[in-house]
Protein backbone atom coordinates (compact mmCIF):
# COMPACT_ATOMS: atom_id res chain seq x y z
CA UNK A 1 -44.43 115.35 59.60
CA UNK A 2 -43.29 114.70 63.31
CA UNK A 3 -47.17 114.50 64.11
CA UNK A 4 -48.32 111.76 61.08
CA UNK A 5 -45.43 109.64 61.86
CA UNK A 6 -46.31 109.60 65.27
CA UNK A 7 -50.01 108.55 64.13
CA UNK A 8 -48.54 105.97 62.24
CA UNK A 9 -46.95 104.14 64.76
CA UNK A 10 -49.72 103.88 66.95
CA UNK A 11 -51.70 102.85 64.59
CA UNK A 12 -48.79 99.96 64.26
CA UNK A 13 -48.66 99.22 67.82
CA UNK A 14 -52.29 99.04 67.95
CA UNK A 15 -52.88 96.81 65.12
CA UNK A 16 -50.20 94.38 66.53
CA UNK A 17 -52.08 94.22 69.91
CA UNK A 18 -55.43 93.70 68.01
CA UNK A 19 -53.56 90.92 65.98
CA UNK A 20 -52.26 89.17 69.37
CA UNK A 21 -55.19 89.68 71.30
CA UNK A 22 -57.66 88.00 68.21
CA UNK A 23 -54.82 85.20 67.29
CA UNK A 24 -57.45 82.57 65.78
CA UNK A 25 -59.52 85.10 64.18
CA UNK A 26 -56.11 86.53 62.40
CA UNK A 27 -55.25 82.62 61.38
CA UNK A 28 -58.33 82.09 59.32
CA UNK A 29 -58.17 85.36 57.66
CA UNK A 30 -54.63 83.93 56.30
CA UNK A 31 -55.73 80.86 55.70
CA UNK A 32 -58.88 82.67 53.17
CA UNK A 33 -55.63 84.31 52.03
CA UNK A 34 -52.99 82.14 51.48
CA UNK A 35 -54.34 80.65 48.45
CA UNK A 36 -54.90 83.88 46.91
CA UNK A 37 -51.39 85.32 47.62
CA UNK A 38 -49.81 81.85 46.65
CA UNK A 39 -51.37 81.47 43.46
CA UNK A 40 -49.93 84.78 42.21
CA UNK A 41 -46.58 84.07 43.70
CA UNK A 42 -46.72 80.69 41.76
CA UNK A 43 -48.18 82.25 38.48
CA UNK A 44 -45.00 84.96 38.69
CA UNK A 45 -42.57 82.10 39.05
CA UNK A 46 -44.02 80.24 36.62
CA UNK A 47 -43.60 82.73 34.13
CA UNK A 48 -40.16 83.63 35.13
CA UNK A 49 -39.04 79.98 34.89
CA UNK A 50 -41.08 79.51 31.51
CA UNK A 51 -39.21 82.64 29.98
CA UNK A 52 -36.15 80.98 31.58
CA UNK A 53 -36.62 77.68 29.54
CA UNK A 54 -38.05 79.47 26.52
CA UNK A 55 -35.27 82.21 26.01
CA UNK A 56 -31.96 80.29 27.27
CA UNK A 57 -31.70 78.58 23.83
CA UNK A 58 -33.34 81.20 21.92
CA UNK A 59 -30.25 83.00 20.64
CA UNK A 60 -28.10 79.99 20.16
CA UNK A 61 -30.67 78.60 17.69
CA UNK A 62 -31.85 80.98 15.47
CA UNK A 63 -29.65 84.19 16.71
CA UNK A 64 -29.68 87.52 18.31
CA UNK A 65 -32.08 89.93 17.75
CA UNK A 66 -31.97 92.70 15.30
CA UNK A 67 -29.81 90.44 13.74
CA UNK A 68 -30.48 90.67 9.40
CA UNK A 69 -30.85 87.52 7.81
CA UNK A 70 -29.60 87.38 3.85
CA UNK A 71 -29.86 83.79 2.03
CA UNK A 72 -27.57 83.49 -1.06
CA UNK A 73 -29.25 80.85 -3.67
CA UNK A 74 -26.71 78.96 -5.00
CA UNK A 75 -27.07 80.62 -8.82
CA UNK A 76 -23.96 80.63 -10.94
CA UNK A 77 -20.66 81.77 -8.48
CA UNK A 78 -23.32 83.63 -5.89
CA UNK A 79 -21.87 81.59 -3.35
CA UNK A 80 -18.26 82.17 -3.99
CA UNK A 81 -18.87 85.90 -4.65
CA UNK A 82 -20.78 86.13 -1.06
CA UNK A 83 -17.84 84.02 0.20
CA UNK A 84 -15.24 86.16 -0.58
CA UNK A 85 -16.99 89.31 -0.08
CA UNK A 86 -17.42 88.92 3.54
CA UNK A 87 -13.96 87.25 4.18
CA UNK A 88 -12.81 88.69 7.81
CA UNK A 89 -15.25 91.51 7.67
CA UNK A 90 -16.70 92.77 10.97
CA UNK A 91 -20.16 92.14 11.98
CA UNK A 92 -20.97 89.47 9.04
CA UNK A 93 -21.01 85.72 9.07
CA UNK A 94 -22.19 83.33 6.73
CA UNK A 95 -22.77 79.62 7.06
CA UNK A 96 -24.38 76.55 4.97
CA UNK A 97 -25.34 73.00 6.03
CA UNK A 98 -24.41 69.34 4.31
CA UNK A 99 -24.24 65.91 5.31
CA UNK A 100 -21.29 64.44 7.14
CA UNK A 101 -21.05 61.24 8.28
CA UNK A 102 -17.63 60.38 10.71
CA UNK A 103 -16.58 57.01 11.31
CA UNK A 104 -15.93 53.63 9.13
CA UNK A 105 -16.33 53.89 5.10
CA UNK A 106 -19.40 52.37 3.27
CA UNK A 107 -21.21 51.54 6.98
CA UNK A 108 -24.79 53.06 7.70
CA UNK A 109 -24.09 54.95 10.47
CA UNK A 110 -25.69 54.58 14.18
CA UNK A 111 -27.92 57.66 13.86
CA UNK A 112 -29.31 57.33 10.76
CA UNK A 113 -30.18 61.10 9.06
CA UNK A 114 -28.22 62.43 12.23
CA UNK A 115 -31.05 61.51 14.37
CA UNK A 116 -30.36 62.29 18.48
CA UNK A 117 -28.72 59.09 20.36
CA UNK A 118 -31.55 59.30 22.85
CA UNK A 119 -33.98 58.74 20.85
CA UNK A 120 -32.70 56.05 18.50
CA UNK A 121 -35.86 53.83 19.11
CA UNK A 122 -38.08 55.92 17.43
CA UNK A 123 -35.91 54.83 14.01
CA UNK A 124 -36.60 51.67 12.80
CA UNK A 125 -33.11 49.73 12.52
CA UNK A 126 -34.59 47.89 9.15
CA UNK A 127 -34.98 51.43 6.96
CA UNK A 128 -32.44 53.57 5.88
CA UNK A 129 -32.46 57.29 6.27
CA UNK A 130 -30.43 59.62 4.80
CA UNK A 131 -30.15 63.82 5.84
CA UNK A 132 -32.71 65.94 3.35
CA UNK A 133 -31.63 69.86 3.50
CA UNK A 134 -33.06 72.79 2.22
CA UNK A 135 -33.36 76.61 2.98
CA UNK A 136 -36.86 76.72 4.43
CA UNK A 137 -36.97 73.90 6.91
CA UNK A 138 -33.63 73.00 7.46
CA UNK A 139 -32.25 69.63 7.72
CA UNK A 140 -34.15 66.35 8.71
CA UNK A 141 -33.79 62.80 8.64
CA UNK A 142 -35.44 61.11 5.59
CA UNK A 143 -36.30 57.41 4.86
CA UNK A 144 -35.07 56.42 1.64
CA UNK A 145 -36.41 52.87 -0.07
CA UNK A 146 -33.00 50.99 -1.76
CA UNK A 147 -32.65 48.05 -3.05
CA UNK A 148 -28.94 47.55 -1.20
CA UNK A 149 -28.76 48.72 2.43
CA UNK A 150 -25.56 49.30 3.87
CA UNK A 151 -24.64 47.60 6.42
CA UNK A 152 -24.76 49.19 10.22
CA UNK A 153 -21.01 49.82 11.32
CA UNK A 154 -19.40 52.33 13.78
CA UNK A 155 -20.19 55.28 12.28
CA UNK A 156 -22.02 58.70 13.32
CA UNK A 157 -24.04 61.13 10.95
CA UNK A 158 -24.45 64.77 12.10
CA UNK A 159 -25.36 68.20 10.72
CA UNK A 160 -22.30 69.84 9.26
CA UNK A 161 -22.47 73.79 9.44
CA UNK A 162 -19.87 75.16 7.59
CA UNK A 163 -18.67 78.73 8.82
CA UNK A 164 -17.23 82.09 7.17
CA UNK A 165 -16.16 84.70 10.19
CA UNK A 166 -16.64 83.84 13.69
CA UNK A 167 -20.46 83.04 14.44
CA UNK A 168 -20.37 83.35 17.83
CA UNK A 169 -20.69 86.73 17.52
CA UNK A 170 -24.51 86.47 16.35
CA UNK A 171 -24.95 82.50 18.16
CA UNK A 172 -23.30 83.35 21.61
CA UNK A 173 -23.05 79.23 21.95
CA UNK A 174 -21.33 78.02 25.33
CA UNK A 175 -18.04 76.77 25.77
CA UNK A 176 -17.76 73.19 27.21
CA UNK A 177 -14.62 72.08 26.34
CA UNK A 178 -11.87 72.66 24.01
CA UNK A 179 -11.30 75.39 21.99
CA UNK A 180 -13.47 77.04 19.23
CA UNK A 181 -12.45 77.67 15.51
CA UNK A 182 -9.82 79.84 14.99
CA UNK A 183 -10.12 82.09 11.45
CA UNK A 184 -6.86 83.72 11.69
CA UNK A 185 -4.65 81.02 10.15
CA UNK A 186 -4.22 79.15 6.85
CA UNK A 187 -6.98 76.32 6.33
CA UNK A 188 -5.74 72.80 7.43
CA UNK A 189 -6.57 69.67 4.94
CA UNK A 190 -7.36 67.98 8.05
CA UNK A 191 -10.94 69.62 8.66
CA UNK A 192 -10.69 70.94 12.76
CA UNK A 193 -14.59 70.78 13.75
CA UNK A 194 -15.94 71.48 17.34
CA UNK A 195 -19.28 69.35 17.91
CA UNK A 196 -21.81 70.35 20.38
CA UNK A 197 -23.21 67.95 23.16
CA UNK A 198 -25.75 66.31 21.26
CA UNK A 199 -22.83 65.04 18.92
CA UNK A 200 -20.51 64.26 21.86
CA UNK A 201 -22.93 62.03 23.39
CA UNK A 202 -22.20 59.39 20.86
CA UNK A 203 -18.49 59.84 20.71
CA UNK A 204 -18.49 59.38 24.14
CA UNK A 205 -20.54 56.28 24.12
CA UNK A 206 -18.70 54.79 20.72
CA UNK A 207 -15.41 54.07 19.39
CA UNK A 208 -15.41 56.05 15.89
CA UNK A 209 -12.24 56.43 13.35
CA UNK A 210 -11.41 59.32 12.51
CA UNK A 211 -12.63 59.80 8.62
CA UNK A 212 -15.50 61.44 7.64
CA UNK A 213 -17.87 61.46 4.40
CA UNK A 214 -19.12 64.17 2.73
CA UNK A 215 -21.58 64.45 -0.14
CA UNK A 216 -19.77 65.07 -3.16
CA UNK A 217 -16.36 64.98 -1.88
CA UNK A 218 -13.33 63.97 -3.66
CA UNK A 219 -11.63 61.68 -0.80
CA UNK A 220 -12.58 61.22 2.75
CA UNK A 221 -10.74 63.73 5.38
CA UNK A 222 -9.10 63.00 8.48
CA UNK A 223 -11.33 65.53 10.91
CA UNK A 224 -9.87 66.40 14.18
CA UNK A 225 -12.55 67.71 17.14
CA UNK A 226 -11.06 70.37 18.91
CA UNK A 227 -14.04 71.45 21.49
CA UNK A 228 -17.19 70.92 22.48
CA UNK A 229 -20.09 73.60 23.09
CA UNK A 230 -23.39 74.09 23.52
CA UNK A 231 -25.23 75.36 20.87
CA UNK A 232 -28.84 74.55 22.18
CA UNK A 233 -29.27 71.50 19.74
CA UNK A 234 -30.51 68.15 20.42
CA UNK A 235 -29.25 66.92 16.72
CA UNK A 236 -25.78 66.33 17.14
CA UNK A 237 -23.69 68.67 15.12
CA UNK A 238 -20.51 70.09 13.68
CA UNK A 239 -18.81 72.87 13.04
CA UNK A 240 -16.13 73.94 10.67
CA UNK A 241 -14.25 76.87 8.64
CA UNK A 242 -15.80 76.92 5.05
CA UNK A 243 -12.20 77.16 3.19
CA UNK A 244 -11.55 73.73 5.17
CA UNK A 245 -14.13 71.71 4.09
CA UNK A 246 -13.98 73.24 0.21
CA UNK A 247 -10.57 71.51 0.32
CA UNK A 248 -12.07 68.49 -0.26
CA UNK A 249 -15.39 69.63 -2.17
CA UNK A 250 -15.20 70.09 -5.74
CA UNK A 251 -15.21 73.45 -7.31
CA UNK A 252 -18.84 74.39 -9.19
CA UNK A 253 -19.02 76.54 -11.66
CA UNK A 254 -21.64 77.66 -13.67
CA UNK A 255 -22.09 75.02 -15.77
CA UNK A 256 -22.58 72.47 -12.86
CA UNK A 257 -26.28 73.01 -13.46
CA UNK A 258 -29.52 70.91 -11.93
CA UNK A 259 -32.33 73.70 -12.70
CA UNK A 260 -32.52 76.57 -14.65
CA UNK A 261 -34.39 79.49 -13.08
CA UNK A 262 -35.91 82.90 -14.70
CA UNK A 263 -33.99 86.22 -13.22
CA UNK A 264 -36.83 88.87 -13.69
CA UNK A 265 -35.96 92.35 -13.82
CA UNK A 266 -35.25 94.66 -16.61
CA UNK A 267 -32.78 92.05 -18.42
CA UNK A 268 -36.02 90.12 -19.08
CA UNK A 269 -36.38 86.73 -18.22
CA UNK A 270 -32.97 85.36 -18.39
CA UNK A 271 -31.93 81.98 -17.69
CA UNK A 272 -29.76 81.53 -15.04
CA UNK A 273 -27.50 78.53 -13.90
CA UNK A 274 -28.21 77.15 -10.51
CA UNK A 275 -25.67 74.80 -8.73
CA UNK A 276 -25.67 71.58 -6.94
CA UNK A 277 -23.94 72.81 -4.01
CA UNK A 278 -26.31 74.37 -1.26
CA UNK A 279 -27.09 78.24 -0.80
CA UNK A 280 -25.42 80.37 1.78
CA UNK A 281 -27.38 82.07 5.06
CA UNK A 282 -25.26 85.04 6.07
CA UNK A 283 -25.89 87.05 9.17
CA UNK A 284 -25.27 90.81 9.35
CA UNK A 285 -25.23 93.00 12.18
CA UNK A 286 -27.38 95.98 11.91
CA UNK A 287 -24.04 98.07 11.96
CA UNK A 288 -22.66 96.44 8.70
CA UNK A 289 -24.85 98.85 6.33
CA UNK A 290 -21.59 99.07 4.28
CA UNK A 291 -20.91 95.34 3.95
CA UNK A 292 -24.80 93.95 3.11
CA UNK A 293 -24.90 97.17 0.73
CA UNK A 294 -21.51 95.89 -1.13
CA UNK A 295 -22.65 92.43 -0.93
CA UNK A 296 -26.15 92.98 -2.82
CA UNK A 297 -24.14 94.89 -5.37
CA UNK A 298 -21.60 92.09 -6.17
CA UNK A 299 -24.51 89.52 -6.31
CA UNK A 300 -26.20 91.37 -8.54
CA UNK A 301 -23.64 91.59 -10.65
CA UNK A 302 -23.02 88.18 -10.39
CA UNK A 303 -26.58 86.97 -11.81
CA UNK A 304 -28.51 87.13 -8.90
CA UNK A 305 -32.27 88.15 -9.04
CA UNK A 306 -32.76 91.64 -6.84
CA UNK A 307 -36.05 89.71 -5.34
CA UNK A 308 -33.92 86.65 -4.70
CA UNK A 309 -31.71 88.35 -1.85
CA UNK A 310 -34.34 88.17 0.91
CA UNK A 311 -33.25 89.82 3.69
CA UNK A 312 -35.12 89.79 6.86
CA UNK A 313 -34.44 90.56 10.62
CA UNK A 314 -34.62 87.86 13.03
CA UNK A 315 -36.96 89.17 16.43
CA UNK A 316 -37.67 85.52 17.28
CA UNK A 317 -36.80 86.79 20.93
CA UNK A 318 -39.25 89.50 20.84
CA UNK A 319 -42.26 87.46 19.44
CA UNK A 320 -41.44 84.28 22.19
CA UNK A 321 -41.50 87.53 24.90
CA UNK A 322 -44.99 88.66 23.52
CA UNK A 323 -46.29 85.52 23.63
CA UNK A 324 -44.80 84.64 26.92
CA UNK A 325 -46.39 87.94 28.47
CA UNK A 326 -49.71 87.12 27.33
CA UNK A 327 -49.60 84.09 28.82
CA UNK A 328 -48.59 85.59 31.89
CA UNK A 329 -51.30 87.85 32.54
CA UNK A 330 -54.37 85.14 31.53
CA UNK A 331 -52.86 83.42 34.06
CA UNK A 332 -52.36 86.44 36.31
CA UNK A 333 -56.07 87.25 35.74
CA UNK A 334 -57.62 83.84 36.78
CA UNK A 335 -54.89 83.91 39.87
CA UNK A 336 -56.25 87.32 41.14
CA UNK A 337 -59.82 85.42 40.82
CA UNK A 338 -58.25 83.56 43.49
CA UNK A 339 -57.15 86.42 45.24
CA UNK A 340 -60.42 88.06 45.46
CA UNK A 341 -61.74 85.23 47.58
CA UNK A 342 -59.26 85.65 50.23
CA UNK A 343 -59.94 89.77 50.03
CA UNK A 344 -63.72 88.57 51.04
CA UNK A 345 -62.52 86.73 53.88
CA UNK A 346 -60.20 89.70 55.05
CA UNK A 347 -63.35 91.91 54.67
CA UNK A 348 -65.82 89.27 56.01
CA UNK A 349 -63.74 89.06 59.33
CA UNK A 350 -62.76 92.74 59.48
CA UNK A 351 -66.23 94.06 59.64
CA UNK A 352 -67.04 91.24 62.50
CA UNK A 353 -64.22 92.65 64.10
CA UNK A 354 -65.42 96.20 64.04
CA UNK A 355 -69.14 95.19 65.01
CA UNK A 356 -67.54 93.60 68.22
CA UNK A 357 -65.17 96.40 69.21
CA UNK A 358 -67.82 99.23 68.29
CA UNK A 359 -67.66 100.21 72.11
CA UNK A 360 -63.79 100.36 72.35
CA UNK A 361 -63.82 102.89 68.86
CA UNK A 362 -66.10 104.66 70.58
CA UNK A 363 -64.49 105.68 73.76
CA UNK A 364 -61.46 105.98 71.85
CA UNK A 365 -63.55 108.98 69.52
CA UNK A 366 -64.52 110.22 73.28
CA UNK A 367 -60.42 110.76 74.66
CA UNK A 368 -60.17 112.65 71.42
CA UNK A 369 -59.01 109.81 69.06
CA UNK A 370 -59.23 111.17 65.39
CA UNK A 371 -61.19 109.73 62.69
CA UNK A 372 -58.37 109.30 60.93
CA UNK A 373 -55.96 107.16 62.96
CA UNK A 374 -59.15 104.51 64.11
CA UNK A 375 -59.11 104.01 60.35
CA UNK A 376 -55.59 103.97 60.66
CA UNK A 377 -55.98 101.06 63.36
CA UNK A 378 -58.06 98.47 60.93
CA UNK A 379 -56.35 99.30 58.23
CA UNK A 380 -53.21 98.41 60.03
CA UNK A 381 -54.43 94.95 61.41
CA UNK A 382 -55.19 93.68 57.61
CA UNK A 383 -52.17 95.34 56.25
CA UNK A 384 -50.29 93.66 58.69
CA UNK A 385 -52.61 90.15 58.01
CA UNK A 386 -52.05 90.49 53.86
CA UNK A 387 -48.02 90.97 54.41
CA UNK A 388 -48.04 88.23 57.00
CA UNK A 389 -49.19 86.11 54.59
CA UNK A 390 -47.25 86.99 51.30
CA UNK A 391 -44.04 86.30 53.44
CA UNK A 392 -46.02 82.44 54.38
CA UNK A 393 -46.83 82.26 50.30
CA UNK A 394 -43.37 83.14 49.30
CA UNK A 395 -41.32 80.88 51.48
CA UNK A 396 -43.55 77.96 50.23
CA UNK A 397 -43.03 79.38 47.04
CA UNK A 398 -39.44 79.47 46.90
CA UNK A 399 -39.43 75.79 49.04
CA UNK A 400 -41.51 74.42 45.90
CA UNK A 401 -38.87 76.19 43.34
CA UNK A 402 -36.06 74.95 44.79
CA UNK A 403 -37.53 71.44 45.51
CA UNK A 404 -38.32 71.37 41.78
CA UNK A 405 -34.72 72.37 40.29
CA UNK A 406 -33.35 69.14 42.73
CA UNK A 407 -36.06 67.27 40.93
CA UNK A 408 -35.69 68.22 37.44
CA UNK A 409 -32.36 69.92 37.25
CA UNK A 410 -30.55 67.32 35.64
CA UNK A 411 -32.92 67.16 33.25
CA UNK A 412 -33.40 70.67 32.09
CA UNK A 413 -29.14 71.74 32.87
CA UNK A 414 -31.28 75.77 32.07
CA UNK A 415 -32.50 75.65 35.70
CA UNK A 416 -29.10 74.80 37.37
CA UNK A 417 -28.62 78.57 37.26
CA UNK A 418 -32.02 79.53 38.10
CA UNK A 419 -32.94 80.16 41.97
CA UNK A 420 -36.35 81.86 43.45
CA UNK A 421 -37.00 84.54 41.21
CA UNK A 422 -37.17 87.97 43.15
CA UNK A 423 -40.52 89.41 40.75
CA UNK A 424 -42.06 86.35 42.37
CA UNK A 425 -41.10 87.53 45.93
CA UNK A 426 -42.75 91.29 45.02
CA UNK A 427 -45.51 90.20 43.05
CA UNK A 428 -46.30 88.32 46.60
CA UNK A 429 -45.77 91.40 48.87
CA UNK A 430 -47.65 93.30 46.24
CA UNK A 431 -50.61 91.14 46.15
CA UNK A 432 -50.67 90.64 50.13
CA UNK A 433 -50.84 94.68 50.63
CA UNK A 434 -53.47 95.37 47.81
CA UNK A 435 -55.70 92.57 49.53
CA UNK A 436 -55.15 93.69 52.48
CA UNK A 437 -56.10 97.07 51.69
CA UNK A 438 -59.08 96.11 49.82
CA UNK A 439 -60.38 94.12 52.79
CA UNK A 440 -59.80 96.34 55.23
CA UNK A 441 -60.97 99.71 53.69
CA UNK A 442 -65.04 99.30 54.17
CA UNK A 443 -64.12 97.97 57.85
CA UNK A 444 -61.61 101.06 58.12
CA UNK A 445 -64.13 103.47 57.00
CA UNK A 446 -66.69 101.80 59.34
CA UNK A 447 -64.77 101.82 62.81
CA UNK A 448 -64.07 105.73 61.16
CA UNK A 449 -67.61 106.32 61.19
CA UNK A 450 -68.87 105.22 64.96
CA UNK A 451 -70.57 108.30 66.61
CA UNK A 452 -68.99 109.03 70.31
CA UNK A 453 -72.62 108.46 71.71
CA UNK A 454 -72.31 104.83 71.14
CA UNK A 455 -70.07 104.36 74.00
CA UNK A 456 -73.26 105.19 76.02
CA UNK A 457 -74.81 101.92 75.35
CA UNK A 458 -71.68 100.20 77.12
């Protein structure tokens, strides 16, 4: 052990001399390099700061993973049943979207169909819009053709999502400011709501009252926003306790019907009444067996079609990651394309090298140099070269990265937190020793090779 590590460290020393003693000859083998070992640093980052951008928002909008997905159609007291059933039970939550507009009576509001306040140019100030919702696709802004168009006042429109349970526990959103719901007390007729930054945008840029519109609500509440968070939205929306806002809704029953729809199944084809009011998406955790079980059961019983409780699991974080992996490595491919260039030059220059310092191996063999550490010398030289030149790629690398968050970081608030990535840093290293081994094997095997008679010719 004493003996290789000794062999190792002249072959060190000896590749540093060689490296001082050919200093131009050294420069252009990083320069062939450089481009090679940059464009995988830069293809590592890139893909670090893409997942970055892709996945920050990933589990505020549609949830965490593994997370089981149950929609409740809004047939005969479904809703109610589902409601109830869940009520303060761990690992479940359960949430449905309306309409709200916030702000003078009878006005259109500012953001027609809750449209962003950044982008209220793209809505044309003579048509009306008004929020279309379903279970598929969500909520959008919709233009609607009347006769009578209210007149534009100081109002603001945004995507109520009404809440059963806490659903921060399957949407981690981030506090801004304020507080969040609390579930623990007795509902308040004055709806609390917490808005996210999208919505506060326009409250900070308008004066609104304080009343708010619902569709198909008795009177108009007071609302009072109590916190502000993040939830990885550009819509502006709000957030409330479900028993709040039913204050003011009216109750449905079964004979509030709009369609009829056919419940297969061994009852046969019975009709079944479907409300007005919209249908409930309820998130379980994969530990609440007992609850989505007893839940299915009660719905059942309630009227509800077996085949209409769809329930799948939400791995919208696993397919992005897929997708964001395959990227990676195209791009890693056609980067080590690059690479291979500057593994030509390393070679190119290494066997030059060898051809002029055949005499110097040679007398080397001739003191009783092994085979083994002359190899040792090249070998050392372009190992040296390829790290040489990682640590140039990554420190314009990380200069680039960090001149880029300055640049865009108020734009994207995701990279604020985001610095040089350290895969970046090894994928560099990595890629400098591999080329440098690659290069420098055939001249390493060469100088290896030189008979001891050759030092004759000198």
């Amino acid at each position: 052990m004493i003996r290789l590590t000794g062999r190792f460290r002249s072959a060190l020393i000896i590749g540093l001399q060689g490296i001082r003693a050919r200093k131009m000859r050294t420069f252009l083998s990083m320069i062939s390099l450089f481009l090679g070992v940059l464009a995988v640093v830069t293809v590592q980052a890139g893909a670090e700061a893409a997942r970055t951008l892709n996945l920050a928002n990933v589990e505020l909008q549609t949830g965490k993973d593994g997370t089981r997905m149950m929609y409740v159609p809004p047939i005969g007291s479904a809703v109610d049943v589902a409601m109830t059933t869940i009520k303060d039970q761990p690992g479940v939550a359960a949430s449905f979207q309306i309409q709200a507009i916030i702000g003078e009576p009878k006005v259109r509001p500012i953001n027609p169909g809750a449209a962003p306040f950044d982008r209220l140019n793209e809505y044309s100030r003579e048509t009306a819009y008004e929020m279309h919702c379903d279970e598929s696709d969500g909520c959008r802004p919709v233009p609607i053709d009347k006769g009578a168009v209210a007149p534009p006042g100081a109002a603001i429109e945004v995507a109520l999502i009404a809440v059963v349970n806490d659903i921060r526990q399957f949407r981690p959103f981030r506090p801004v400011a304020g507080n969040w719901l609390e579930f623990s007390d007795k509902p308040s007729y004055s709806p609390r709501i917490v808005i996210n930054k999208a919505a506060a945008v326009g409250f900070g840029r308008y004066r609104i009252p304080a009343e708010m519109r619902l569709d198909g609500a008795t009177a108009n509440p007071t609302p009072r926003i109590i916190g502000i968070i993040d939830d990885g939205q550009d819509q502006p929306t709000a957030y409330a306790r479900i028993d709040e806002i039913n204050n003011w809704l009216p109750q449905q029953t079964a004979s509030d019907t709009t369609a009829v729809v056919a419940a297969g199944g061994p009852e046969g084809g019975r009709p079944m009444a479907m409300n007005n009011g919209p249908g409930l998406q309820v998130m379980l955790a994969p530990t609440a067996g007992e609850t989505e079980s007893l839940l299915t059961r009660k719905l059942i019983a309630a009227g509800v079609p077996r085949e209409a409780l769809d329930v799948h699991v939400n791995d919208a974080r696993k397919r992005i990651e897929q997708m964001l992996t395959i990227m990676r490595w195209i791009f890693l491919g056609m980067a080590m394309l690059v690479l291979l260039i500057g593994v030509a030059g390393i070679l190119n220059v290494g066997l030059a090298t060898v051809g002029e310092r055949v005499e110097e191996f040679a007398l080397r063999r001739a003191v009783g140099t092994p085979r083994i550490l002359l190899a040792g010398i090249v070998l050392a030289e372009t190992l040296l070269t390829g790290l040489l030149t990682a640590g140039a790629a990554i420190g314009v690398a990380a200069a680039g990265v960090n001149l880029g968050i300055r640049i865009l970081g108020d734009r994207v608030p995701q990279l604020h937190d985001m610095g040089f990535p350290w895969q970046a840093g090894v994928a560099g290293v990595i890629a400098g020793l591999i080329a440098g081994l690659l290069g420098g094997s055939i001249p390493a095997i060469r100088a290896a090779r030189i008979p001891i008679a050759t030092v004759m010719r000198a």
